[in-house]
C-alpha atoms as a PDB file:
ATOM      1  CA  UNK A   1     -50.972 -58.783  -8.525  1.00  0.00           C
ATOM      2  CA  UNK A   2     -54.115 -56.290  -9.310  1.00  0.00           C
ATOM      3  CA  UNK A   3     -54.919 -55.027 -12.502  1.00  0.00           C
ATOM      4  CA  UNK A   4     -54.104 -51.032 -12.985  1.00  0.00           C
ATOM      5  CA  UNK A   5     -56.351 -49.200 -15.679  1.00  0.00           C
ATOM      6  CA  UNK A   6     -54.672 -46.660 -18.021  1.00  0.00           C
ATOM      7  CA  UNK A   7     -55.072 -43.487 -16.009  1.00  0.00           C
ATOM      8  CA  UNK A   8     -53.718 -44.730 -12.400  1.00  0.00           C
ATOM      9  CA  UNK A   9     -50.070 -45.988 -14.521  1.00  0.00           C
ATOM     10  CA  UNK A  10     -50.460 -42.253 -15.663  1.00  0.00           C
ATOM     11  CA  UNK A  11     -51.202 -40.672 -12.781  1.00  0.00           C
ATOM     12  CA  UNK A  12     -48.290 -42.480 -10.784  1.00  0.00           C
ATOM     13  CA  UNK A  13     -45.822 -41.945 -13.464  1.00  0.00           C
ATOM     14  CA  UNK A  14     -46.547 -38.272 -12.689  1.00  0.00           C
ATOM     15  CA  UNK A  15     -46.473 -38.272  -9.126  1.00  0.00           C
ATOM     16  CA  UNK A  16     -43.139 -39.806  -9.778  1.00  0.00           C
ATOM     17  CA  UNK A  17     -42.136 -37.268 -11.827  1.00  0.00           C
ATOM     18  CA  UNK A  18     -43.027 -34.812  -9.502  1.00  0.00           C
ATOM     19  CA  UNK A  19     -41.399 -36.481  -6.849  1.00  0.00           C
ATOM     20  CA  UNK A  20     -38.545 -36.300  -8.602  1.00  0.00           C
ATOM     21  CA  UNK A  21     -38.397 -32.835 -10.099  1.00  0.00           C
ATOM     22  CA  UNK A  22     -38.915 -31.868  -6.208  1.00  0.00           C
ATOM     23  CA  UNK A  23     -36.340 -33.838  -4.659  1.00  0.00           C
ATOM     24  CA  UNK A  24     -33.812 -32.255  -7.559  1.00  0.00           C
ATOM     25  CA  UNK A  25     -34.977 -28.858  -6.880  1.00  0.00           C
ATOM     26  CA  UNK A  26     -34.300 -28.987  -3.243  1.00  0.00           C
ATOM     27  CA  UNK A  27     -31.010 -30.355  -4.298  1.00  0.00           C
ATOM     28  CA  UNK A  28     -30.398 -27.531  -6.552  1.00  0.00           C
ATOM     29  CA  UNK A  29     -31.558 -25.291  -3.848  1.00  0.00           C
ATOM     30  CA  UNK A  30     -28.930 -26.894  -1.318  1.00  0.00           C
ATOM     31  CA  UNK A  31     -26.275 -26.273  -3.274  1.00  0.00           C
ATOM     32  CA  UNK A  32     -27.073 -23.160  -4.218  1.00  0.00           C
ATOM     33  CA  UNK A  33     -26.582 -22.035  -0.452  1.00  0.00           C
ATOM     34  CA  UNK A  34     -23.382 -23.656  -0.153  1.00  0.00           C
ATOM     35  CA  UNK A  35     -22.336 -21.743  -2.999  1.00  0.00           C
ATOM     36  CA  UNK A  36     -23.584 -18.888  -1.176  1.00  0.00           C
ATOM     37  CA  UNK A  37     -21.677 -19.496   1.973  1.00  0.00           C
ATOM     38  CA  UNK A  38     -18.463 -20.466   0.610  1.00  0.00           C
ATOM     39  CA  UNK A  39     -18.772 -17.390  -1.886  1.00  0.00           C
ATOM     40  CA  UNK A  40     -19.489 -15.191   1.441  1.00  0.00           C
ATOM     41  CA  UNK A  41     -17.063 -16.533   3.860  1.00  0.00           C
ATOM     42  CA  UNK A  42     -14.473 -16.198   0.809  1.00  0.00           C
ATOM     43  CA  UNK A  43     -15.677 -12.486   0.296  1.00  0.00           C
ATOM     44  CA  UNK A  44     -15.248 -11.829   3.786  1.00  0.00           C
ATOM     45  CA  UNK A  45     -11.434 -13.174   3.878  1.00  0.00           C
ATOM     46  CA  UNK A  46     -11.041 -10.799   1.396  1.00  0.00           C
ATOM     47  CA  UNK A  47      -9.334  -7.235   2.069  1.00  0.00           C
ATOM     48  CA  UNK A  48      -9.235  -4.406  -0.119  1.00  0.00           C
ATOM     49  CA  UNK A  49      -6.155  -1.937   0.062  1.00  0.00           C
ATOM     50  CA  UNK A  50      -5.487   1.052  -1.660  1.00  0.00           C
ATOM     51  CA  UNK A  51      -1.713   1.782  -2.543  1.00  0.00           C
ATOM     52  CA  UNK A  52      -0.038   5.051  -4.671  1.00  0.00           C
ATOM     53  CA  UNK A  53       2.735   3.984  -7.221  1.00  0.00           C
ATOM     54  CA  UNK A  54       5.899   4.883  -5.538  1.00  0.00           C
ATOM     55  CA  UNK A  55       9.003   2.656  -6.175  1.00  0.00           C
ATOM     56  CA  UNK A  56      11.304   1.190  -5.030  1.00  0.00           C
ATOM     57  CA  UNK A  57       8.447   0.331  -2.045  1.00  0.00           C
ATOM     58  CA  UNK A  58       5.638  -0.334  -4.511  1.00  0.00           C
ATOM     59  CA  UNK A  59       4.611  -0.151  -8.141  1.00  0.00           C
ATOM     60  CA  UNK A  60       3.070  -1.730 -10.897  1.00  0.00           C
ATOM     61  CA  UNK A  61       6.954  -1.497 -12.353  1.00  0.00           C
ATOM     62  CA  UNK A  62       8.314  -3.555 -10.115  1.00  0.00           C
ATOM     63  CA  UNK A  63       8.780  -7.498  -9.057  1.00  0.00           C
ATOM     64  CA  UNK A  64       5.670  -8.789  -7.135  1.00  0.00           C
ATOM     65  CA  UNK A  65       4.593  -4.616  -7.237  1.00  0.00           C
ATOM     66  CA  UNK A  66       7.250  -3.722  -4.695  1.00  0.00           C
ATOM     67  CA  UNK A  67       8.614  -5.282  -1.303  1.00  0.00           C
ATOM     68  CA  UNK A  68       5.766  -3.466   0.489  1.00  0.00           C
ATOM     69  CA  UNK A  69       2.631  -5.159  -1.125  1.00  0.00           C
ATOM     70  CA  UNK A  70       5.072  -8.341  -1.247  1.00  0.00           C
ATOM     71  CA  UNK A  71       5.339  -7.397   2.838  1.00  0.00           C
ATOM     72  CA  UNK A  72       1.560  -7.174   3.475  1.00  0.00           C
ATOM     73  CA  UNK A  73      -0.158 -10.100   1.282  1.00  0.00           C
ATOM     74  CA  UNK A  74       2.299 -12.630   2.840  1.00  0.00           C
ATOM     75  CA  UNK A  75       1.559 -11.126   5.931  1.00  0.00           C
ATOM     76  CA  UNK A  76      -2.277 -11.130   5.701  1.00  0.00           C
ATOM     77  CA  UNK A  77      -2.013 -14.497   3.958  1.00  0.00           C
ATOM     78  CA  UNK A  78      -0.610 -16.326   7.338  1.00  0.00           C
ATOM     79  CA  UNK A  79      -3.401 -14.727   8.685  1.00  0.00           C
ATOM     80  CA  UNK A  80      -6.109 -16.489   6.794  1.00  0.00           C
ATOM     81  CA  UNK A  81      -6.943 -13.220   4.065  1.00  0.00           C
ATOM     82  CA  UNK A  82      -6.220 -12.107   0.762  1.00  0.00           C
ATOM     83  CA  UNK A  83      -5.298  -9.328   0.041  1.00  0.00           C
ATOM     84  CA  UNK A  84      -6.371  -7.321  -3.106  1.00  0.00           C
ATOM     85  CA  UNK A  85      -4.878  -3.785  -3.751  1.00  0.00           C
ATOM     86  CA  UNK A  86      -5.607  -1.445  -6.184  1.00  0.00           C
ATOM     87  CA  UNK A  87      -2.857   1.621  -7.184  1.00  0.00           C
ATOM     88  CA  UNK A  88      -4.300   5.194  -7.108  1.00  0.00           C
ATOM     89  CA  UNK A  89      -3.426   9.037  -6.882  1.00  0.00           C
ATOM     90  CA  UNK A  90      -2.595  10.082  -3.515  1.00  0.00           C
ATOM     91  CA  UNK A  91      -5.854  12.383  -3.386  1.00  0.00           C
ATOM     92  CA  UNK A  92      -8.150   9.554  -3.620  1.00  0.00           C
ATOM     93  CA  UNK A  93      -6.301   7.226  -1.691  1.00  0.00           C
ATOM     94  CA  UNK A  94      -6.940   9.500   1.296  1.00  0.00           C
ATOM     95  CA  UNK A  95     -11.037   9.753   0.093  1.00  0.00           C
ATOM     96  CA  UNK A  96     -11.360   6.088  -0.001  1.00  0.00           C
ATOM     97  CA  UNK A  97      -9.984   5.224   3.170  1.00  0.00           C
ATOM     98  CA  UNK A  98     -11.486   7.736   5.480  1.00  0.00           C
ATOM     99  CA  UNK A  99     -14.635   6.790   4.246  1.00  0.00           C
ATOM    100  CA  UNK A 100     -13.485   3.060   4.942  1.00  0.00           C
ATOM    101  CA  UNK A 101     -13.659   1.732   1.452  1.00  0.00           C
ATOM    102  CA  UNK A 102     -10.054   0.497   1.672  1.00  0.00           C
ATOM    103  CA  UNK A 103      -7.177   0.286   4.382  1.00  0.00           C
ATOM    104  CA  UNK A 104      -4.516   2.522   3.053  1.00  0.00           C
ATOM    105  CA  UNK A 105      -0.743   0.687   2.578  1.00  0.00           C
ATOM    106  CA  UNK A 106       2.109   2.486   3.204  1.00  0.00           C
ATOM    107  CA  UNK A 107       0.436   6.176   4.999  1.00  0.00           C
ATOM    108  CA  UNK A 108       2.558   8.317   7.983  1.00  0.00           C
ATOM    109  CA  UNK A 109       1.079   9.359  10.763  1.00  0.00           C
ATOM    110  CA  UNK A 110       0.382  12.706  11.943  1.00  0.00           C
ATOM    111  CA  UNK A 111      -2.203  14.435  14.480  1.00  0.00           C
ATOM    112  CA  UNK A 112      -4.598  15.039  12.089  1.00  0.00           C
ATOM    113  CA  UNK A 113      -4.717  11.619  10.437  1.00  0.00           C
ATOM    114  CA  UNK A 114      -4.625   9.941  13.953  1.00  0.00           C
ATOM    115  CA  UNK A 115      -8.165  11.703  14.418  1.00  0.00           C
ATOM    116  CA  UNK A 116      -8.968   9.259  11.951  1.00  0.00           C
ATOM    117  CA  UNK A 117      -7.033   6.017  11.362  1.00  0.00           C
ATOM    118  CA  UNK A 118      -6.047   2.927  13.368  1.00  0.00           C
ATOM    119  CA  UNK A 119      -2.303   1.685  12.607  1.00  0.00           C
ATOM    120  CA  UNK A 120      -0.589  -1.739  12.161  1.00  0.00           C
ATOM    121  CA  UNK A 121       2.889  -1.869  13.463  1.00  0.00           C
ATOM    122  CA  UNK A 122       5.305  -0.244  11.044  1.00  0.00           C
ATOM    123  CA  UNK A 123       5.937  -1.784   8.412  1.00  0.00           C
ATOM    124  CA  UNK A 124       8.926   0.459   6.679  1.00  0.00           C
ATOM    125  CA  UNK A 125      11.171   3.166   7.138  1.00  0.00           C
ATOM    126  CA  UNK A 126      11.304   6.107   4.969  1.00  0.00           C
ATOM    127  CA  UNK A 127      14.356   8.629   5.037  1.00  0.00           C
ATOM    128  CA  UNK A 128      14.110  12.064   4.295  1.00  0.00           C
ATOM    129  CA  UNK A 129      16.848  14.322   3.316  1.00  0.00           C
ATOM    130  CA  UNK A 130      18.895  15.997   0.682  1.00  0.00           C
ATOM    131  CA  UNK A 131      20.798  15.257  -2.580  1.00  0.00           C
ATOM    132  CA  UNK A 132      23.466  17.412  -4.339  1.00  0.00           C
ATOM    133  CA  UNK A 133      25.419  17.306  -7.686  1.00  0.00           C
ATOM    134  CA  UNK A 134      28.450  14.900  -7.236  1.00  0.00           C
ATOM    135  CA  UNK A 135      31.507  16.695  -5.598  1.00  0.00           C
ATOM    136  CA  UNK A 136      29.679  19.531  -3.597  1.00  0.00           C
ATOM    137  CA  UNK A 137      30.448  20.125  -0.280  1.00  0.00           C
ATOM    138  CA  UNK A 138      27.940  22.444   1.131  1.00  0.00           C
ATOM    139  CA  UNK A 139      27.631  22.354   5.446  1.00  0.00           C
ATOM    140  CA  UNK A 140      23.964  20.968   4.930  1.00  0.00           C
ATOM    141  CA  UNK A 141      24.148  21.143   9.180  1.00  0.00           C
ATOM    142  CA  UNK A 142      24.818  24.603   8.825  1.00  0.00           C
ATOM    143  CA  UNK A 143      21.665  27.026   9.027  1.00  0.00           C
ATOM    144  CA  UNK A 144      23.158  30.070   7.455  1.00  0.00           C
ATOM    145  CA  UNK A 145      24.190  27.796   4.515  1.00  0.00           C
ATOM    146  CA  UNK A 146      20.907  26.711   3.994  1.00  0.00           C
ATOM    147  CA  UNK A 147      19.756  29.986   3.971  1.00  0.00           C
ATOM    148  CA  UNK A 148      22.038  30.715   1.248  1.00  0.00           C
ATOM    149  CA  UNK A 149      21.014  27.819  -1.106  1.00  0.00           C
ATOM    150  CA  UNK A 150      18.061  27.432  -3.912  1.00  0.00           C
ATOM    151  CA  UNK A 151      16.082  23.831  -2.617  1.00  0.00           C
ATOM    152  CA  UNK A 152      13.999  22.125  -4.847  1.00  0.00           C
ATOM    153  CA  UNK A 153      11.301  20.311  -2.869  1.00  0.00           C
ATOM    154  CA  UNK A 154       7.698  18.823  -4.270  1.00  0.00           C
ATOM    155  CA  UNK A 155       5.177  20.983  -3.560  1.00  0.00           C
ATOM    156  CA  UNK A 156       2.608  20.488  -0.486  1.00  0.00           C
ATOM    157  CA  UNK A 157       4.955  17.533   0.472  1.00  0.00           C
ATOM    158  CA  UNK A 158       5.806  17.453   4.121  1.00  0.00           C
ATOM    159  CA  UNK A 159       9.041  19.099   5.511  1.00  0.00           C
ATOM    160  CA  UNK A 160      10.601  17.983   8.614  1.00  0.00           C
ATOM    161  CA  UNK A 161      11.136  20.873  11.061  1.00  0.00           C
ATOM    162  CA  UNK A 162      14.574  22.114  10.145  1.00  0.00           C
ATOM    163  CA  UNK A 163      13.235  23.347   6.883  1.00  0.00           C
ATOM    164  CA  UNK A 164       9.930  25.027   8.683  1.00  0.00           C
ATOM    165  CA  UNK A 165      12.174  28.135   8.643  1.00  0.00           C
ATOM    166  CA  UNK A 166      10.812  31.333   6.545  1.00  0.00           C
ATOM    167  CA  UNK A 167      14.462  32.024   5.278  1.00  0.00           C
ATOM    168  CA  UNK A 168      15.010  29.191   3.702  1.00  0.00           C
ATOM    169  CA  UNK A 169      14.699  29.541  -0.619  1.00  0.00           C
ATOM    170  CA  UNK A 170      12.204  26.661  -2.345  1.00  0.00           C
ATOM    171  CA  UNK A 171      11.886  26.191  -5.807  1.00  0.00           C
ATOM    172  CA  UNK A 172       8.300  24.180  -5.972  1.00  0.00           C
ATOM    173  CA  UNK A 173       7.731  21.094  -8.490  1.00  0.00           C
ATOM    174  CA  UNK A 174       5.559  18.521  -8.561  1.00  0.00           C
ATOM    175  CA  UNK A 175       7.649  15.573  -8.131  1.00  0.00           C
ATOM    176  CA  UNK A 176      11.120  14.299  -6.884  1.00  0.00           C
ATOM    177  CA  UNK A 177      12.123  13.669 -10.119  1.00  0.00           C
ATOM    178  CA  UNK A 178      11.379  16.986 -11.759  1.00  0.00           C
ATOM    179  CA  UNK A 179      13.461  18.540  -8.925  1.00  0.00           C
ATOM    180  CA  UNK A 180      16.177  16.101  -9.521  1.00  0.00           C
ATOM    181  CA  UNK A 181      16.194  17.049 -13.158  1.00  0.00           C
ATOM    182  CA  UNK A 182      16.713  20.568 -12.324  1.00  0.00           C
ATOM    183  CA  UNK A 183      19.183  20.059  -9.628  1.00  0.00           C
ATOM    184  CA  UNK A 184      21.284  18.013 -12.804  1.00  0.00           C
ATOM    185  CA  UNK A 185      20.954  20.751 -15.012  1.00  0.00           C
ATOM    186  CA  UNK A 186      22.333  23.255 -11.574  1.00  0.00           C
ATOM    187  CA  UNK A 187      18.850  25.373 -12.013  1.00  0.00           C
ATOM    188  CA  UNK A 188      18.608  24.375  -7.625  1.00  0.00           C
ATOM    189  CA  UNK A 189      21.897  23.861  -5.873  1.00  0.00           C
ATOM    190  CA  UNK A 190      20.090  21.005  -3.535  1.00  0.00           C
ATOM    191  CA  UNK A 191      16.862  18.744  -4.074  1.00  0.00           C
ATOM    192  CA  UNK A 192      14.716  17.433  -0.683  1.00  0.00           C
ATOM    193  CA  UNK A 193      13.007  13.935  -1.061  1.00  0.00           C
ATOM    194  CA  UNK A 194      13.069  10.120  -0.099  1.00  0.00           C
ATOM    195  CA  UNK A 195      16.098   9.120   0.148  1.00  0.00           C
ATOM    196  CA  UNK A 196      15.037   5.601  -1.469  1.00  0.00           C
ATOM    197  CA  UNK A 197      12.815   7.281  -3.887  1.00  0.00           C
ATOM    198  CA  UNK A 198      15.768   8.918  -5.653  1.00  0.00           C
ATOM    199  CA  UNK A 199      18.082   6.657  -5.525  1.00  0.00           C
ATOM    200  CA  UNK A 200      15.493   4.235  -7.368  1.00  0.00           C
ATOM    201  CA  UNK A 201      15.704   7.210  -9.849  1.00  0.00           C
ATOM    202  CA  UNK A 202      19.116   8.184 -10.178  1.00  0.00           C
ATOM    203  CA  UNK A 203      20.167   4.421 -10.706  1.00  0.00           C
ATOM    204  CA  UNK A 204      17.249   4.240 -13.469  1.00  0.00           C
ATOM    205  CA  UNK A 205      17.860   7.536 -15.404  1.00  0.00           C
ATOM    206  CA  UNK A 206      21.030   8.336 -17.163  1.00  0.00           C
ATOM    207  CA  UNK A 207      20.155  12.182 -16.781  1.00  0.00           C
ATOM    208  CA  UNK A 208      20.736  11.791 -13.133  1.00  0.00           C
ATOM    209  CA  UNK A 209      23.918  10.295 -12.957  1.00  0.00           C
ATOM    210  CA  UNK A 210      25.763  12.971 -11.685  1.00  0.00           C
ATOM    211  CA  UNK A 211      23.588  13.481  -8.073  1.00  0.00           C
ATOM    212  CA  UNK A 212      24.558  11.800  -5.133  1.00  0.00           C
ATOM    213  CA  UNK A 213      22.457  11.439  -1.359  1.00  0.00           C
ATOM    214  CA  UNK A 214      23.626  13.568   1.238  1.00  0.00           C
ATOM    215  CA  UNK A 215      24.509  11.938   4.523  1.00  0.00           C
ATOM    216  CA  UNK A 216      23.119  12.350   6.976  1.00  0.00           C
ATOM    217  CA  UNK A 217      19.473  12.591   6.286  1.00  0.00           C
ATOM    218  CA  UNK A 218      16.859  14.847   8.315  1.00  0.00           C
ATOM    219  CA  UNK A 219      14.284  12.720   9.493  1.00  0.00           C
ATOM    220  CA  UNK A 220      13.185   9.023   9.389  1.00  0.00           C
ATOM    221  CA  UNK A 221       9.383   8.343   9.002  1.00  0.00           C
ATOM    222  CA  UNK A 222       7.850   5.005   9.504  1.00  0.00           C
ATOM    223  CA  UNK A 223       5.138   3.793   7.362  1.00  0.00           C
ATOM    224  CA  UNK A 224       1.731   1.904   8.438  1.00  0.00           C
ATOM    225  CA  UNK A 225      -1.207  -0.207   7.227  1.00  0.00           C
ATOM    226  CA  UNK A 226      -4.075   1.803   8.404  1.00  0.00           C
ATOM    227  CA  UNK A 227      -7.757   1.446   8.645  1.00  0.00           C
ATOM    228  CA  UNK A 228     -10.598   4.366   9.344  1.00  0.00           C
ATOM    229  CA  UNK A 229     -12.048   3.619  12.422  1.00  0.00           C
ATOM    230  CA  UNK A 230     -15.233   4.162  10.765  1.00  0.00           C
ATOM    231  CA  UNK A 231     -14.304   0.721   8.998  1.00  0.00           C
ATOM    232  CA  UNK A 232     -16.294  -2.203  11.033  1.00  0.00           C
ATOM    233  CA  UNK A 233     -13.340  -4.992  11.121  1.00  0.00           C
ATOM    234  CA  UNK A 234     -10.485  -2.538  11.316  1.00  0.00           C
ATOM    235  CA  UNK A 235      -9.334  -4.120  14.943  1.00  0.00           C
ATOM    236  CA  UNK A 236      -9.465  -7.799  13.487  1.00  0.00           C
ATOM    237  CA  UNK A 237      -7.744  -6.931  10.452  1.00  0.00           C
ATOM    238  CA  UNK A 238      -5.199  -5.130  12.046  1.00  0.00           C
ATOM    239  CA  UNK A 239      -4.659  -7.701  14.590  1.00  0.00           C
ATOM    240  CA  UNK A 240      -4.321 -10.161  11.551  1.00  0.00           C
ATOM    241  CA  UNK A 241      -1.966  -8.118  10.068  1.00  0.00           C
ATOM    242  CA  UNK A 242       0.180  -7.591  12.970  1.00  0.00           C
ATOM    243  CA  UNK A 243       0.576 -11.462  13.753  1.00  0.00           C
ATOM    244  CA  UNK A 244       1.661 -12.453  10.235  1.00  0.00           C
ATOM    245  CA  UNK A 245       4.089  -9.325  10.363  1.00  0.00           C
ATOM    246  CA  UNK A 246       5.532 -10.843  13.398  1.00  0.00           C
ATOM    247  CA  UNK A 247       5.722 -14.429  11.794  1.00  0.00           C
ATOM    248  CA  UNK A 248       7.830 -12.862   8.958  1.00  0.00           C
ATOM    249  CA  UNK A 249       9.877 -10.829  11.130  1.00  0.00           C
ATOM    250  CA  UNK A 250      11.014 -14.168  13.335  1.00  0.00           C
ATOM    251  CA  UNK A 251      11.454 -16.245  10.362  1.00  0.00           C
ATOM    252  CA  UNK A 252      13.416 -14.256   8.615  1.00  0.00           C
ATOM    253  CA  UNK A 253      11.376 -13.585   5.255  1.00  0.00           C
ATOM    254  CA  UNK A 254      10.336 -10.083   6.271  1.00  0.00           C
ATOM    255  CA  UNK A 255      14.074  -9.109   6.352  1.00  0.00           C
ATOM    256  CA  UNK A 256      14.726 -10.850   3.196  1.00  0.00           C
ATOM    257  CA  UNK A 257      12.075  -9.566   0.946  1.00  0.00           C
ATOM    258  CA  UNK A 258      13.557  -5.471   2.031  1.00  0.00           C
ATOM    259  CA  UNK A 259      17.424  -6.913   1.318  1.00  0.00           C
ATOM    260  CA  UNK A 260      16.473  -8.219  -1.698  1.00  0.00           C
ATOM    261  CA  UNK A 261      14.716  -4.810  -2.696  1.00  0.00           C
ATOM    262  CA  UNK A 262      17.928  -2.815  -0.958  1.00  0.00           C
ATOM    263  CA  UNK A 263      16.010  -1.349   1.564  1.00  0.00           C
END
């Protein structure tokens, strides 16, 4: 074997070193961008919704916040996304999803929003009608007896087309449940709303006990996931949505999560 002086042990040792400290670095590095892609392809199977507070269909109040987020993150789950939601006033709901910062859970359609949303198949259905104190028997079929009555309905909420009829008496609140109150204490001889929606609130509030749901209601509205079409993936996420709706409606857990919830 030769004979190494001093220096070249040192300056091999170093080279070494450096060797080393490179070989870890680009192992660092390599990691790093796995990180990177898992993090991004994670991100991207990702979806944010935005949602109002509206039980029994959803709310932070309820099991699993309400059969309708319990619908739609099952749903997007057999598709291969997660689904993260975030509960908001109506107003901003709207904001964030035309400018495609969210797909909005639970919306109707009309002409103005179809200008600017794609739709998922329905998801729910969402009856509209009236409620009365227990034993009245107005002819709620009857226009003239309409006519006659006080109606407590929320104000700017939509009214199906019966009640588009100048004649007809509103007294203006801002919520179901403020008209409900009033139609307990006999300040409006009828309240409009969700048919659901009260219920939920008459079987939860003691003040209400003595209102009851008119049969039959006015109008039935179905409700929709729905995506600007501004937003870049609405068609794929849509489409994702859609098949693992349809996998819950043949196995049967789509039907048992809205039994379970009574609607």
């Amino acid at each position: 074997m030769g004979h190494y002086s001093a220096f070249q042990i040192s300056h091999a040792a170093t080279q070494a070193a450096a060797l080393n400290a490179e070989r870890l670095s680009v192992r660092i590095l390599f990691l790093a961008a796995l990180l990177c892609l898992y993090g991004n392809a994670h991100a991207s199977n990702t979806i944010q919704i935005c949602i109002g507070d509206f039980p029994p269909y959803n709310s932070r109040s309820l099991p699993k916040n309400g059969p309708v987020i319990e619908i739609a993150t099952e749903a997007f789950r057999r598709s291969g996304y997660q689904m993260q939601f975030k509960f908001m006033p109506w107003a901003r709901i709207l904001k964030e999803g035309e400018h495609g910062q969210c797909g909005i859970l639970g919306i109707w359609r009309n002409t103005e929003r179809d200008l600017i949303f794609e739709y998922s198949q329905p998801i729910v259905k969402q009856e509209l009608g009236f409620f009365a104190r227990r034993g009245s028997q107005y002819q709620l079929g009857n226009k003239k007896v309409l006519e006659s009555l006080s109606i407590g309905a929320e104000r700017s909420s939509y009214l199906p087309p019966i009640l588009n009829n100048p004649l007809l008496h509103f007294d203006l609140a801002s919520s179901l449940h403020t008209n409900l109150l009033k139609l307990a204490k006999e300040r409006v001889d009828i309240a409009y709303g969700n048919k659901a929606a009260g219920l939920y609130m008459i079987n939860t509030d003691p003040n209400l006990q003595n209102i009851e749901w008119q049969s039959p209601g006015l109008e039935i509205k179905e409700t929709y996931l729905a995506f600007a079409k501004i937003h870049p993936e609405k068609k794929a996420l849509l489409k994702a949505f859609n098949r693992g709706l349809n996998s819950m409606k043949a196995d049967g857990s789509y039907k048992k999560i809205l039994n379970a919830a009574k609607l």
